[in-house]
C-alpha atoms as a PDB file:
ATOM      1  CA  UNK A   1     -26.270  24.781  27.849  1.00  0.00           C
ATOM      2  CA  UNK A   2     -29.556  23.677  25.168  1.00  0.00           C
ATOM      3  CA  UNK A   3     -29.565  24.873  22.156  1.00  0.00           C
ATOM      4  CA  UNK A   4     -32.642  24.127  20.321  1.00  0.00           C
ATOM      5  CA  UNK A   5     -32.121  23.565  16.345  1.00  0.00           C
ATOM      6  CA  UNK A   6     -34.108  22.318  13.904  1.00  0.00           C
ATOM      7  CA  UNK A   7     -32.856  18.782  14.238  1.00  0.00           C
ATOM      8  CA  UNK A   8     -32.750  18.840  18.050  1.00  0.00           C
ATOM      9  CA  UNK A   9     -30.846  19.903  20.730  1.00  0.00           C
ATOM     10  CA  UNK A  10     -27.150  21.001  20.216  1.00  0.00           C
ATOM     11  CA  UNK A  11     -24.594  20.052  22.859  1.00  0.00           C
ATOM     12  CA  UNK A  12     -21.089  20.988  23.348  1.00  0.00           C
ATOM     13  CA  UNK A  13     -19.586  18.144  21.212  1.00  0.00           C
ATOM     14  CA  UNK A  14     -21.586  19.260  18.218  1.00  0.00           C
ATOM     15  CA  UNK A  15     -20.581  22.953  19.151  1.00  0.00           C
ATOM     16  CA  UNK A  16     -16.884  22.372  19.120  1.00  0.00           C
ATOM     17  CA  UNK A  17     -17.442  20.040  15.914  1.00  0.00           C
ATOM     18  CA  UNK A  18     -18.646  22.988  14.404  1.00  0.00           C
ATOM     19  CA  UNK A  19     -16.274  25.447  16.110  1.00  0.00           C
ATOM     20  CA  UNK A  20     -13.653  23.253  14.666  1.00  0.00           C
ATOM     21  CA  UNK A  21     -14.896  23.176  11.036  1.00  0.00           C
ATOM     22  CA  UNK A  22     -15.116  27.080  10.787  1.00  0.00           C
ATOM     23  CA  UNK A  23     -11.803  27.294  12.058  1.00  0.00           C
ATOM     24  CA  UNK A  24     -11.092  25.007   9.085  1.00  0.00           C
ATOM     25  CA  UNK A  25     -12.346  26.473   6.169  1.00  0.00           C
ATOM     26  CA  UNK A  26     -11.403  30.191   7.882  1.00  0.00           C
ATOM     27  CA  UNK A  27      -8.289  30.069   9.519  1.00  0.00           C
ATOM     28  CA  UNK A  28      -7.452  30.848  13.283  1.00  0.00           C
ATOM     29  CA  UNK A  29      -6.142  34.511  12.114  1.00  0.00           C
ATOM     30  CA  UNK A  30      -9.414  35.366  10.102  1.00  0.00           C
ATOM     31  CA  UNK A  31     -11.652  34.440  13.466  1.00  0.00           C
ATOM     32  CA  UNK A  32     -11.383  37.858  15.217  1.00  0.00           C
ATOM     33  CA  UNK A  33     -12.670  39.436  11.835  1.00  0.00           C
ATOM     34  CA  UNK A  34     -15.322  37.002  11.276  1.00  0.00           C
ATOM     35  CA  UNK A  35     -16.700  37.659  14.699  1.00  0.00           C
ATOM     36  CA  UNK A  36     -16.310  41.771  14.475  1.00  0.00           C
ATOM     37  CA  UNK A  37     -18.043  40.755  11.246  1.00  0.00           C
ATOM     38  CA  UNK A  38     -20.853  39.022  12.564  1.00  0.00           C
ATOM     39  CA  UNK A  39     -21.300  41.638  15.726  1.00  0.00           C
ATOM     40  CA  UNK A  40     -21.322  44.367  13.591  1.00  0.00           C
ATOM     41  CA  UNK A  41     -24.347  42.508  11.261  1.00  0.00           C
ATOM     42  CA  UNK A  42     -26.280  41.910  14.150  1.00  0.00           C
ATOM     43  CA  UNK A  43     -25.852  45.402  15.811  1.00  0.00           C
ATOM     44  CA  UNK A  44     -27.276  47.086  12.525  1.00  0.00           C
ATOM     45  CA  UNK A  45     -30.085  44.494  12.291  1.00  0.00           C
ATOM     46  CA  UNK A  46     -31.339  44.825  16.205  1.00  0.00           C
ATOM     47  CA  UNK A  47     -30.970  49.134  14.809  1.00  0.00           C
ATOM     48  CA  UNK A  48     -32.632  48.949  11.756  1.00  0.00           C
ATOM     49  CA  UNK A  49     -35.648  47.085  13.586  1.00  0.00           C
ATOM     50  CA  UNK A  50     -35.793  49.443  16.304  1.00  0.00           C
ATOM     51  CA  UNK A  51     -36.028  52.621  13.959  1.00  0.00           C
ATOM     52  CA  UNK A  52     -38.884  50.555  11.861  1.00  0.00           C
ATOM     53  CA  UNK A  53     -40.844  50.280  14.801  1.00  0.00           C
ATOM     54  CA  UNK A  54     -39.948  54.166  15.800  1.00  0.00           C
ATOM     55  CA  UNK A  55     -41.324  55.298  12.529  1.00  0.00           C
ATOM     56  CA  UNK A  56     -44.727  52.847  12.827  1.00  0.00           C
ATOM     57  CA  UNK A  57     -45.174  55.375  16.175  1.00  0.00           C
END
């Protein structure tokens, strides 16, 4: 599983590197939030794009 960045390729090591530093600065308990958080941003986005190109029709 490739990621492609802007530096390169992420792997799992940098993935749980990273997956350990936002547990870190966030806290285990805050991590369900954060992700509802997230979902919820990127469900409105993926809406909000699909309505612009509704109204262009």
């Amino acid at each position: 599983m490739e990621v492609l960045a802007l530096f390169g390729p992420i792997g799992m090591p940098e993935m749980l590197i990273i997956l350990a530093i936002v547990i870190l600065i966030f806290g285990a308990s805050r991590l369900p939030e954060l992700g509802r958080g997230i979902g919820a941003g990127i469900k409105n986005f993926k809406s909000s794009i699909k309505d612009g190109q509704n109204k262009d029709e």
